[in-house]
PDB file of N, CA and C in Angstrom:
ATOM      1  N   UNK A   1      95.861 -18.891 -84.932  1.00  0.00           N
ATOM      2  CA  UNK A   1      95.303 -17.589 -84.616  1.00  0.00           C
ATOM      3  C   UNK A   1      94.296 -17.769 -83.477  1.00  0.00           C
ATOM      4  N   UNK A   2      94.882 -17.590 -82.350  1.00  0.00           N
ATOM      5  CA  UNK A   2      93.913 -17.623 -81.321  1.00  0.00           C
ATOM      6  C   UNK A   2      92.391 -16.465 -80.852  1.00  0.00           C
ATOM      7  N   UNK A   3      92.291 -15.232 -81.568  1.00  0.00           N
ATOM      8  CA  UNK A   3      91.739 -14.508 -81.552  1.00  0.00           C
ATOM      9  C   UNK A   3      90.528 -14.251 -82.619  1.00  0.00           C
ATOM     10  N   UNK A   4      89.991 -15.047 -82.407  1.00  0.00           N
ATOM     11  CA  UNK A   4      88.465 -15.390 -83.323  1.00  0.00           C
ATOM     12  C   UNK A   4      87.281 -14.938 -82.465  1.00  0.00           C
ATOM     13  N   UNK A   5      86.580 -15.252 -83.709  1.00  0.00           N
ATOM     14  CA  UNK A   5      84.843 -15.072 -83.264  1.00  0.00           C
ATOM     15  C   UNK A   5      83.820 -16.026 -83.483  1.00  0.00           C
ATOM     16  N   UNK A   6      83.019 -16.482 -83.385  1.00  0.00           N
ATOM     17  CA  UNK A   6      81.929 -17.281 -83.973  1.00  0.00           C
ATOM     18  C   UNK A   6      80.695 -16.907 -84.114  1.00  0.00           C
ATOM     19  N   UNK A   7      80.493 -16.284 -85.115  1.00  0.00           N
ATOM     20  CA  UNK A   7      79.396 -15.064 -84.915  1.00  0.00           C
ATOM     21  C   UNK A   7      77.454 -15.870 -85.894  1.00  0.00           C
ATOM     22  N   UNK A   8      78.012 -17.388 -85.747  1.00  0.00           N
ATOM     23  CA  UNK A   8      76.821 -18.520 -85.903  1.00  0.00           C
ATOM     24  C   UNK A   8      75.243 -17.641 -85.186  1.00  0.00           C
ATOM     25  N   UNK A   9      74.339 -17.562 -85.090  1.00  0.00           N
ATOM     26  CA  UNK A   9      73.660 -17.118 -84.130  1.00  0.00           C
ATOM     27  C   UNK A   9      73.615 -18.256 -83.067  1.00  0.00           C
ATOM     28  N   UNK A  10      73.447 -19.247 -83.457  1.00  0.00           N
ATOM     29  CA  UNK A  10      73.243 -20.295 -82.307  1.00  0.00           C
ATOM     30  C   UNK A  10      74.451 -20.638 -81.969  1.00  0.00           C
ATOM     31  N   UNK A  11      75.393 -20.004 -81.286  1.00  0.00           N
ATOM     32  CA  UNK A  11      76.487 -19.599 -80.647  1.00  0.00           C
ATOM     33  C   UNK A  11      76.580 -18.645 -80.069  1.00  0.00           C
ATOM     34  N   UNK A  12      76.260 -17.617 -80.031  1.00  0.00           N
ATOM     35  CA  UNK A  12      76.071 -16.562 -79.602  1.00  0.00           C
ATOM     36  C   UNK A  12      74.369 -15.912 -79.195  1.00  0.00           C
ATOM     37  N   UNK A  13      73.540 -16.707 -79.511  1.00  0.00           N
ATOM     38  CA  UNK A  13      72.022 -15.958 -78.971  1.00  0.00           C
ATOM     39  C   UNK A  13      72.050 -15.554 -77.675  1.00  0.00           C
ATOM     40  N   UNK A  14      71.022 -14.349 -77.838  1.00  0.00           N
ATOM     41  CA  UNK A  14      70.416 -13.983 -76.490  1.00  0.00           C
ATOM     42  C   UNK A  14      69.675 -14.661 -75.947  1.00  0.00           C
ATOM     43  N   UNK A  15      69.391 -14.018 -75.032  1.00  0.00           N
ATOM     44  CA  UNK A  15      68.436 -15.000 -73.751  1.00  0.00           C
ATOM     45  C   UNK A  15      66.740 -15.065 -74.645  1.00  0.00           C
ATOM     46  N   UNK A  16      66.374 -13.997 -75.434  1.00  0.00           N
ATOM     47  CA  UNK A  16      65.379 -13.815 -75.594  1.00  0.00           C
ATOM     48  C   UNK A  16      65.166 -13.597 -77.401  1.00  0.00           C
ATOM     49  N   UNK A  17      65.899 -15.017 -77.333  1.00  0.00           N
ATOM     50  CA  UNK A  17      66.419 -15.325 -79.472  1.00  0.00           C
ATOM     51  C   UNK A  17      65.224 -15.600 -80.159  1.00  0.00           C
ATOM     52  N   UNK A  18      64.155 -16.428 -79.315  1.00  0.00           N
ATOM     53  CA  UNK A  18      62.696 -16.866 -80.117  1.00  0.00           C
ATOM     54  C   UNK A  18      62.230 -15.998 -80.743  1.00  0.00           C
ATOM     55  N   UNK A  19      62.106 -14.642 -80.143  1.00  0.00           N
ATOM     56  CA  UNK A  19      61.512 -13.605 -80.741  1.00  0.00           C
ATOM     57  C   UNK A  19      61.455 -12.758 -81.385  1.00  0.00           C
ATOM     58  N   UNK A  20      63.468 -12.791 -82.211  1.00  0.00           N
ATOM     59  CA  UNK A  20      63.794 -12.122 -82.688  1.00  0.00           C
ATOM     60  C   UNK A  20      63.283 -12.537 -84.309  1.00  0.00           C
ATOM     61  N   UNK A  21      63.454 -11.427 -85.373  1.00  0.00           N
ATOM     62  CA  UNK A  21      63.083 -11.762 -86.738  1.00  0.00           C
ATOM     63  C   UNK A  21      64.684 -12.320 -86.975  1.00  0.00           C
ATOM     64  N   UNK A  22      64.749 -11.910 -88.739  1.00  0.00           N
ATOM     65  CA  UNK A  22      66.095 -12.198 -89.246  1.00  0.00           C
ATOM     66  C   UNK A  22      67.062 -10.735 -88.716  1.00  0.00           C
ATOM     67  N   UNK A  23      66.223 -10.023 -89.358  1.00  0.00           N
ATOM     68  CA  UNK A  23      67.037  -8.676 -89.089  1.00  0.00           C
ATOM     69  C   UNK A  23      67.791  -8.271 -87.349  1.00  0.00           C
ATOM     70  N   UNK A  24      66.922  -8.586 -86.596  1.00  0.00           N
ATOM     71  CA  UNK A  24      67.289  -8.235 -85.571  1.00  0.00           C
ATOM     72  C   UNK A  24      68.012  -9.294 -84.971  1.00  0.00           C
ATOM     73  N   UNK A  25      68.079 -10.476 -85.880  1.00  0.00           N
ATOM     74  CA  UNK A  25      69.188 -11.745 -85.646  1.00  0.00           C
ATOM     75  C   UNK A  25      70.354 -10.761 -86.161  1.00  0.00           C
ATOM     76  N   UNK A  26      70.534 -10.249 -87.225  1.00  0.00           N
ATOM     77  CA  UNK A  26      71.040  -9.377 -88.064  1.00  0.00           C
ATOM     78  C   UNK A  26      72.437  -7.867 -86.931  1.00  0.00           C
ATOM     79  N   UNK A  27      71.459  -7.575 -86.000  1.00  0.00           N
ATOM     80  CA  UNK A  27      72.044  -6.490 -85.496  1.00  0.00           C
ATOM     81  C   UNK A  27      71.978  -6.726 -84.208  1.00  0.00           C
ATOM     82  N   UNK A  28      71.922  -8.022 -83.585  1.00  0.00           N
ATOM     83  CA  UNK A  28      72.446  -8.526 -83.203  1.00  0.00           C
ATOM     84  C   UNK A  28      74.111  -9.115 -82.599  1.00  0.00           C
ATOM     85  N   UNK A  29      73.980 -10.150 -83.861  1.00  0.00           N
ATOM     86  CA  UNK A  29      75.520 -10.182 -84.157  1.00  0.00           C
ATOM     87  C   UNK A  29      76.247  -9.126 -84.551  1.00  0.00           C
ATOM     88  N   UNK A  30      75.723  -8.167 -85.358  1.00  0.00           N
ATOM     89  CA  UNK A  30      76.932  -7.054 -85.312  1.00  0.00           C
ATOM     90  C   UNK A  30      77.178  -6.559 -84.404  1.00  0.00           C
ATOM     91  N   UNK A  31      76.178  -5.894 -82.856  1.00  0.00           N
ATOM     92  CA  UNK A  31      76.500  -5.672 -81.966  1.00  0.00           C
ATOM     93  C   UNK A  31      77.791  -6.643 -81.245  1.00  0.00           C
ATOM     94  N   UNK A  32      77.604  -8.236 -81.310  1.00  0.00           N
ATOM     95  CA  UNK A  32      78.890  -8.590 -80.610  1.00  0.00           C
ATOM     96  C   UNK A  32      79.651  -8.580 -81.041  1.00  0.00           C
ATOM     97  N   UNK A  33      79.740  -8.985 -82.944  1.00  0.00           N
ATOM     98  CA  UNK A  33      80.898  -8.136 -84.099  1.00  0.00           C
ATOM     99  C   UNK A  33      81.796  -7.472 -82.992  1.00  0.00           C
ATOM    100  N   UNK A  34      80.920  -6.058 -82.804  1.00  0.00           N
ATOM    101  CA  UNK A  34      81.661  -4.716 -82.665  1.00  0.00           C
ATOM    102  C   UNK A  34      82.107  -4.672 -81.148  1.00  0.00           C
ATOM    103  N   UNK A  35      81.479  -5.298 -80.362  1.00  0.00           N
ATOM    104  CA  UNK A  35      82.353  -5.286 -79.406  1.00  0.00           C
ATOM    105  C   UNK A  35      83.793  -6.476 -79.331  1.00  0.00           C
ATOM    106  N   UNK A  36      83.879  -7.376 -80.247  1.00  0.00           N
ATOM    107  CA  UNK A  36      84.595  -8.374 -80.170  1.00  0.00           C
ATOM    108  C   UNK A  36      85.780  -7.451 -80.961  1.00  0.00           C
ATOM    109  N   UNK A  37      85.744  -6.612 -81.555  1.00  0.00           N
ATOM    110  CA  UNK A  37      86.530  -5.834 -82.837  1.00  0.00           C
ATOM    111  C   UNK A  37      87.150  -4.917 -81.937  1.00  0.00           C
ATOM    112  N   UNK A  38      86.607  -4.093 -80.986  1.00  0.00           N
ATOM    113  CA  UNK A  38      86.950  -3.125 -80.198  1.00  0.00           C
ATOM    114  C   UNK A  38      87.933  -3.852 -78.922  1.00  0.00           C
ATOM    115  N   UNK A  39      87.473  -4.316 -79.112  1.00  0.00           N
ATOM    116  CA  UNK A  39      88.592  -5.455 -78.042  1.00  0.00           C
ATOM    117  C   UNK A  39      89.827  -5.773 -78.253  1.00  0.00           C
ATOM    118  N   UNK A  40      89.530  -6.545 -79.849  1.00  0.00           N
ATOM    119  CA  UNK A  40      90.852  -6.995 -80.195  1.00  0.00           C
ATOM    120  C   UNK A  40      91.583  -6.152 -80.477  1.00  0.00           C
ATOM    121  N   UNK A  41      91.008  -4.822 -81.153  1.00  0.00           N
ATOM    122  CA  UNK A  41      91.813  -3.515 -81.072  1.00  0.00           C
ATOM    123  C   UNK A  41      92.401  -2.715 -80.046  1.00  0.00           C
ATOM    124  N   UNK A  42      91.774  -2.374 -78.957  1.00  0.00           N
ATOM    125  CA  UNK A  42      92.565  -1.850 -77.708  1.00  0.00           C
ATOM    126  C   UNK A  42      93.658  -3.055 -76.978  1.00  0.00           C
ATOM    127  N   UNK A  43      93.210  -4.357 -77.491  1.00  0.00           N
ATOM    128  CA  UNK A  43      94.570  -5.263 -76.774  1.00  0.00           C
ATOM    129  C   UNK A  43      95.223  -5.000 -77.943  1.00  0.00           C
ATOM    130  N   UNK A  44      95.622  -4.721 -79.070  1.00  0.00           N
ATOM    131  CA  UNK A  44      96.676  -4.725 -79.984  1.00  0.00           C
ATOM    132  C   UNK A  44      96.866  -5.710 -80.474  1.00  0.00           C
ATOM    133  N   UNK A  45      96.007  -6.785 -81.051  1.00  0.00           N
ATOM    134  CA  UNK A  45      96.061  -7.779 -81.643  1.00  0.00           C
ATOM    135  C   UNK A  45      96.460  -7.630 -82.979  1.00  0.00           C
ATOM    136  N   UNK A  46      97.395  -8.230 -83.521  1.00  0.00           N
ATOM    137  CA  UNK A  46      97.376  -8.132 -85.282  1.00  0.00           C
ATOM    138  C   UNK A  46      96.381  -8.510 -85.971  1.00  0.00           C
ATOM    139  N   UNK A  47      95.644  -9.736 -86.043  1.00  0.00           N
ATOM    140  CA  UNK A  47      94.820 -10.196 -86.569  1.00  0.00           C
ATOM    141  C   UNK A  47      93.691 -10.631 -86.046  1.00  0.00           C
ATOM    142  N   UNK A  48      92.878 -10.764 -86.712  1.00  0.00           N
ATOM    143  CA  UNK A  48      91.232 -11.384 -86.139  1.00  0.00           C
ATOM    144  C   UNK A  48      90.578 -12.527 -87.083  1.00  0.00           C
ATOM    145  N   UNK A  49      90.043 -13.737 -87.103  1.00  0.00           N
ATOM    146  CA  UNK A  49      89.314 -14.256 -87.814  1.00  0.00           C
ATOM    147  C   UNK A  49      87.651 -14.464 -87.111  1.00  0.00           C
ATOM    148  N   UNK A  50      87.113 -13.793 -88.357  1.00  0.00           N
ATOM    149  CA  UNK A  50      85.648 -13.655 -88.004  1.00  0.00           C
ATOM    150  C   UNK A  50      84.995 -14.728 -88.592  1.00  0.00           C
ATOM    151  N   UNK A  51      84.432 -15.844 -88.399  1.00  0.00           N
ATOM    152  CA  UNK A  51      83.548 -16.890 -88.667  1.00  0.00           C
ATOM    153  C   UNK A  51      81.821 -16.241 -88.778  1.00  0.00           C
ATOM    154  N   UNK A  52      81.402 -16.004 -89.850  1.00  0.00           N
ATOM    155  CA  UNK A  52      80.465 -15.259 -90.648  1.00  0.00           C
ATOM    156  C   UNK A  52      79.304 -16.586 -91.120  1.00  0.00           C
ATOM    157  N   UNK A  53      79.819 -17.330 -91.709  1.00  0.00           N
ATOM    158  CA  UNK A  53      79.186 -18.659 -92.442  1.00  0.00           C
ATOM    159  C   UNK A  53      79.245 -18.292 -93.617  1.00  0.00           C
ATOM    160  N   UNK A  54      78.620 -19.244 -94.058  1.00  0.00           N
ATOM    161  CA  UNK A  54      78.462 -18.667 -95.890  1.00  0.00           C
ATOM    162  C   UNK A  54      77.333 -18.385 -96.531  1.00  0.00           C
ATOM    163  N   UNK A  55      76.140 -18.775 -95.632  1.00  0.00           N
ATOM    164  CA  UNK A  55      74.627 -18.458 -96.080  1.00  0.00           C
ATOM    165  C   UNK A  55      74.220 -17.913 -97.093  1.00  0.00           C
ATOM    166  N   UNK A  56      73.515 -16.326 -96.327  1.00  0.00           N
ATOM    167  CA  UNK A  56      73.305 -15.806 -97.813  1.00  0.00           C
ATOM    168  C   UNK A  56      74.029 -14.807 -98.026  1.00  0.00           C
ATOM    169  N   UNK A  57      74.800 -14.836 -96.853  1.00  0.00           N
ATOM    170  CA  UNK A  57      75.742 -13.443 -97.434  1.00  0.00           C
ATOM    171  C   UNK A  57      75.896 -12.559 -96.629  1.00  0.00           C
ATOM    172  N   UNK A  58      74.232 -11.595 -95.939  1.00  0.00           N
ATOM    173  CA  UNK A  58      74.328 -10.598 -95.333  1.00  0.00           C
ATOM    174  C   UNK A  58      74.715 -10.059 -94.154  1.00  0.00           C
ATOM    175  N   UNK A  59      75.265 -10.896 -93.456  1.00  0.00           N
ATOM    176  CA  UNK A  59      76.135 -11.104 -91.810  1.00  0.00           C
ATOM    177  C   UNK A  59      77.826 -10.582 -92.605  1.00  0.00           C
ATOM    178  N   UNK A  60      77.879 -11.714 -93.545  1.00  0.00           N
ATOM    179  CA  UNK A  60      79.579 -11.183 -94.432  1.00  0.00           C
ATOM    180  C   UNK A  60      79.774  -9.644 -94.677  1.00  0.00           C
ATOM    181  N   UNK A  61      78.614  -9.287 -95.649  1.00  0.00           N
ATOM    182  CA  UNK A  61      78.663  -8.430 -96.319  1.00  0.00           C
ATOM    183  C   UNK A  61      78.573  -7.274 -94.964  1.00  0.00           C
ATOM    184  N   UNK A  62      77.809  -7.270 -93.817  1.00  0.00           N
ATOM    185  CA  UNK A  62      77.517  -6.178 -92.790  1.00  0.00           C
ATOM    186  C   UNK A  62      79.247  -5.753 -92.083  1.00  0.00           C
ATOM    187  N   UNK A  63      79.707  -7.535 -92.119  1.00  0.00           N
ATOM    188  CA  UNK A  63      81.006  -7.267 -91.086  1.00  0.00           C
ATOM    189  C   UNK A  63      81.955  -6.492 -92.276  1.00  0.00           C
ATOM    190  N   UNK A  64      82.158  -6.953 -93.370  1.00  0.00           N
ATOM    191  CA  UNK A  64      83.094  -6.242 -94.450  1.00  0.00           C
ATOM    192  C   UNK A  64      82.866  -5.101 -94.628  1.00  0.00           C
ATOM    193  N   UNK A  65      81.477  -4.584 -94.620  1.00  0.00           N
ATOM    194  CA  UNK A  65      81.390  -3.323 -94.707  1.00  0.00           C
ATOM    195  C   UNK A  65      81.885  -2.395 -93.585  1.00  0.00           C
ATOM    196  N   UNK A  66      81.673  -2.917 -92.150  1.00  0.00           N
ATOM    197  CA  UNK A  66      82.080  -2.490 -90.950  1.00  0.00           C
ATOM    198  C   UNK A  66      83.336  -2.451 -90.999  1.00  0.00           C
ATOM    199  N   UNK A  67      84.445  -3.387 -91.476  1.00  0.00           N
ATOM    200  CA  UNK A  67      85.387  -3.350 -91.233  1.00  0.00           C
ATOM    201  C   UNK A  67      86.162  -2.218 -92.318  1.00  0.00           C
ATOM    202  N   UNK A  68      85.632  -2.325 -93.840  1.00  0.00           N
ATOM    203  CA  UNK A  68      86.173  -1.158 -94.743  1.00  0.00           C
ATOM    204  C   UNK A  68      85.997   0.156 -93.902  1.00  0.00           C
ATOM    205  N   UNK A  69      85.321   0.512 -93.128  1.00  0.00           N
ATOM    206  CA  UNK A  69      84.929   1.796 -92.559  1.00  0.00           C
ATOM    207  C   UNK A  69      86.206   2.143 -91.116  1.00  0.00           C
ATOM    208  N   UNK A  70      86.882   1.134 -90.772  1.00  0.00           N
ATOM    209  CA  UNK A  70      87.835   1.274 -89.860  1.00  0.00           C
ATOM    210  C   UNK A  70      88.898   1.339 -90.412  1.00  0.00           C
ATOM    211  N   UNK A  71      89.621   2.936 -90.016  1.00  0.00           N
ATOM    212  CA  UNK A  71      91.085   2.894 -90.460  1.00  0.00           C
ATOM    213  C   UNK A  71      92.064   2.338 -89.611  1.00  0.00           C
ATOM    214  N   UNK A  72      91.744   1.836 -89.100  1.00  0.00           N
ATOM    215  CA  UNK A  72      93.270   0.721 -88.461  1.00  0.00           C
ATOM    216  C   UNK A  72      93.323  -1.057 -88.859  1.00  0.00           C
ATOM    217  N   UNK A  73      92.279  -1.113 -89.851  1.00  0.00           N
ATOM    218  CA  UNK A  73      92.479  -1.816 -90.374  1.00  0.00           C
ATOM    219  C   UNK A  73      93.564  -1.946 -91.586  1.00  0.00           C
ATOM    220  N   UNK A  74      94.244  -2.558 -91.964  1.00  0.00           N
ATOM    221  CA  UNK A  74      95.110  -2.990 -93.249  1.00  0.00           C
ATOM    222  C   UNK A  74      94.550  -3.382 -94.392  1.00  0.00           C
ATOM    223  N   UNK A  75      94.097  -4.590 -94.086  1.00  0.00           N
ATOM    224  CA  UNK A  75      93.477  -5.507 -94.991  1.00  0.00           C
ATOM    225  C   UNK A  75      92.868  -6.712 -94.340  1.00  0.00           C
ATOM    226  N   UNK A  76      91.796  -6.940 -95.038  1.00  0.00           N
ATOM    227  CA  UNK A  76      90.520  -7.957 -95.031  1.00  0.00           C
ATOM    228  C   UNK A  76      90.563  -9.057 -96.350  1.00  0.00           C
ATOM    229  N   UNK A  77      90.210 -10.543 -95.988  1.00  0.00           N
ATOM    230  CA  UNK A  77      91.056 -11.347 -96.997  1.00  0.00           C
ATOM    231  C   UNK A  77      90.042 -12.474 -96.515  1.00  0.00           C
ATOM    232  N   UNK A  78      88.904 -13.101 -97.530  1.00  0.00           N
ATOM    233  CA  UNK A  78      88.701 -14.521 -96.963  1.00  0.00           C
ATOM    234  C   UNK A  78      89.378 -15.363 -96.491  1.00  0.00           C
ATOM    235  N   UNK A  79      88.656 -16.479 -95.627  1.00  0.00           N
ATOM    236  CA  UNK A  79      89.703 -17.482 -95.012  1.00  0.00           C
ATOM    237  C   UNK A  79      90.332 -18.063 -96.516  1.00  0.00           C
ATOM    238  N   UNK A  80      91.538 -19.020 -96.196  1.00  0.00           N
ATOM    239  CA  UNK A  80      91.834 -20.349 -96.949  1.00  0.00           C
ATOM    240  C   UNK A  80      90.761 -21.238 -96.538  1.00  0.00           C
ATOM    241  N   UNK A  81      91.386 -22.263 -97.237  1.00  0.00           N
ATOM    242  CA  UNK A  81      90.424 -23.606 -96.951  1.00  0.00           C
ATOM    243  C   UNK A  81      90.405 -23.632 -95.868  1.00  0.00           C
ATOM    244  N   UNK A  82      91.702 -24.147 -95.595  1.00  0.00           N
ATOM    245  CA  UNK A  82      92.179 -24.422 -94.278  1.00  0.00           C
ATOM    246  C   UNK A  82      91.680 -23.666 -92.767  1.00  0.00           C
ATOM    247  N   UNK A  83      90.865 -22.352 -93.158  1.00  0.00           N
ATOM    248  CA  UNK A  83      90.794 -21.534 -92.170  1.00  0.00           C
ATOM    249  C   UNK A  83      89.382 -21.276 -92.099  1.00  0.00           C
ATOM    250  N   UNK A  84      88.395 -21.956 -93.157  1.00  0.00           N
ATOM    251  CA  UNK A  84      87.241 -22.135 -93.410  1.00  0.00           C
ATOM    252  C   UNK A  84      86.734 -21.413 -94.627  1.00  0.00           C
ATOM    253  N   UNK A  85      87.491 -20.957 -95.551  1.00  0.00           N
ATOM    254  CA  UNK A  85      87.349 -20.877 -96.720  1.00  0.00           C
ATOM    255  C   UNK A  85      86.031 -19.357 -96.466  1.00  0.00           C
ATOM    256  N   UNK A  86      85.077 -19.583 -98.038  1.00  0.00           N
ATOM    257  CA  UNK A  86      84.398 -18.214 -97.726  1.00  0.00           C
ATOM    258  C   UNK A  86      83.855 -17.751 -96.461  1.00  0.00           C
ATOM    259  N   UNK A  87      83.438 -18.860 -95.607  1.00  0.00           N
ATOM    260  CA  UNK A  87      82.538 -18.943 -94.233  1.00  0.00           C
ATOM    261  C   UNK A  87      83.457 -17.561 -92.995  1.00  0.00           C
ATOM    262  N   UNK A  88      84.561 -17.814 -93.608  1.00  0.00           N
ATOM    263  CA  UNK A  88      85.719 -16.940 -92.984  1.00  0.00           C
ATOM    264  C   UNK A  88      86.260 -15.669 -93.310  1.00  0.00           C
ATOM    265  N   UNK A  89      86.807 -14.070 -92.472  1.00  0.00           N
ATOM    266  CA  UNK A  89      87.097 -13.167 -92.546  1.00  0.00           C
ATOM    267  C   UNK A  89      88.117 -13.502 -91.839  1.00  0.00           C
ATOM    268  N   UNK A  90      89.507 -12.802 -92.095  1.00  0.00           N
ATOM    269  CA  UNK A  90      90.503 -12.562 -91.602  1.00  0.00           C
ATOM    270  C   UNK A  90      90.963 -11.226 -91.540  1.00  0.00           C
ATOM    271  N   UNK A  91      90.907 -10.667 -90.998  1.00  0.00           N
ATOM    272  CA  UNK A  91      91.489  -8.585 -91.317  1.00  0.00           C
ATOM    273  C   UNK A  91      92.648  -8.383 -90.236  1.00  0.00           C
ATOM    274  N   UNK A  92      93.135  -7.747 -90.406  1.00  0.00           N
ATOM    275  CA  UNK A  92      94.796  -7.250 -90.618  1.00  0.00           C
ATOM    276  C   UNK A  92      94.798  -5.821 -89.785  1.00  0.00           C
ATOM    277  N   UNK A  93      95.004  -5.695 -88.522  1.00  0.00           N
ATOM    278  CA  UNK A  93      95.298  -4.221 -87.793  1.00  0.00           C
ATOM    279  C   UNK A  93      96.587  -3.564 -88.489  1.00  0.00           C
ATOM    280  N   UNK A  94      96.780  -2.215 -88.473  1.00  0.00           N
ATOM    281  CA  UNK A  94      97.829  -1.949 -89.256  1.00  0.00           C
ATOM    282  C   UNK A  94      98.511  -2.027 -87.772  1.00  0.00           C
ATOM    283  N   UNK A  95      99.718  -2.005 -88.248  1.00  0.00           N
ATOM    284  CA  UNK A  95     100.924  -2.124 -86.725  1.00  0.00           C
ATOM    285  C   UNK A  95     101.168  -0.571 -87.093  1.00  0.00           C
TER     286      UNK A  95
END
């Protein structure tokens, strides 16, 4: 699946990351979330794997919630092992 994300913060920080709290680490990444989502959607991608981590949760829980709220989604499914297990989102464009 060539169409991933790595939504780590220290992979993706801004120029001006020192200063951010958690939260605004927080909405942050959903901002590139959502543009990485809108993307893969206007190219017509079937699938997406979102790399979330496994921390404490609330990066998972923001993108799952984001993604239940889109109807061109299908279905949303942790990774396998193989694909990084909980750390991982996989969701499903409907064709």
């Amino acid at each position: 699946m060539a169409n991933k994300i790595d939504l780590h913060f220290e992979k993706i920080k801004p120029k001006n990351h020192a200063f951010l709290n958690d939260h605004e680490k927080l909405i942050y990444q959903m901002q590139v979330f959502r543009g990485f989502y809108f993307e893969a959607r206007n190219n017509r991608e079937h699938n997406i794997k979102i790399i979330h981590g496994s921390g404490k949760g609330k990066l998972k829980e923001a993108v799952h919630n984001f993604l239940n709220e889109q109807t061109c989604i299908s279905q949303i499914r942790p990774g396998l092992l193989n694909e990084g297990g909980e750390g991982v989102t996989i969701a499903y464009f409907k064709l």
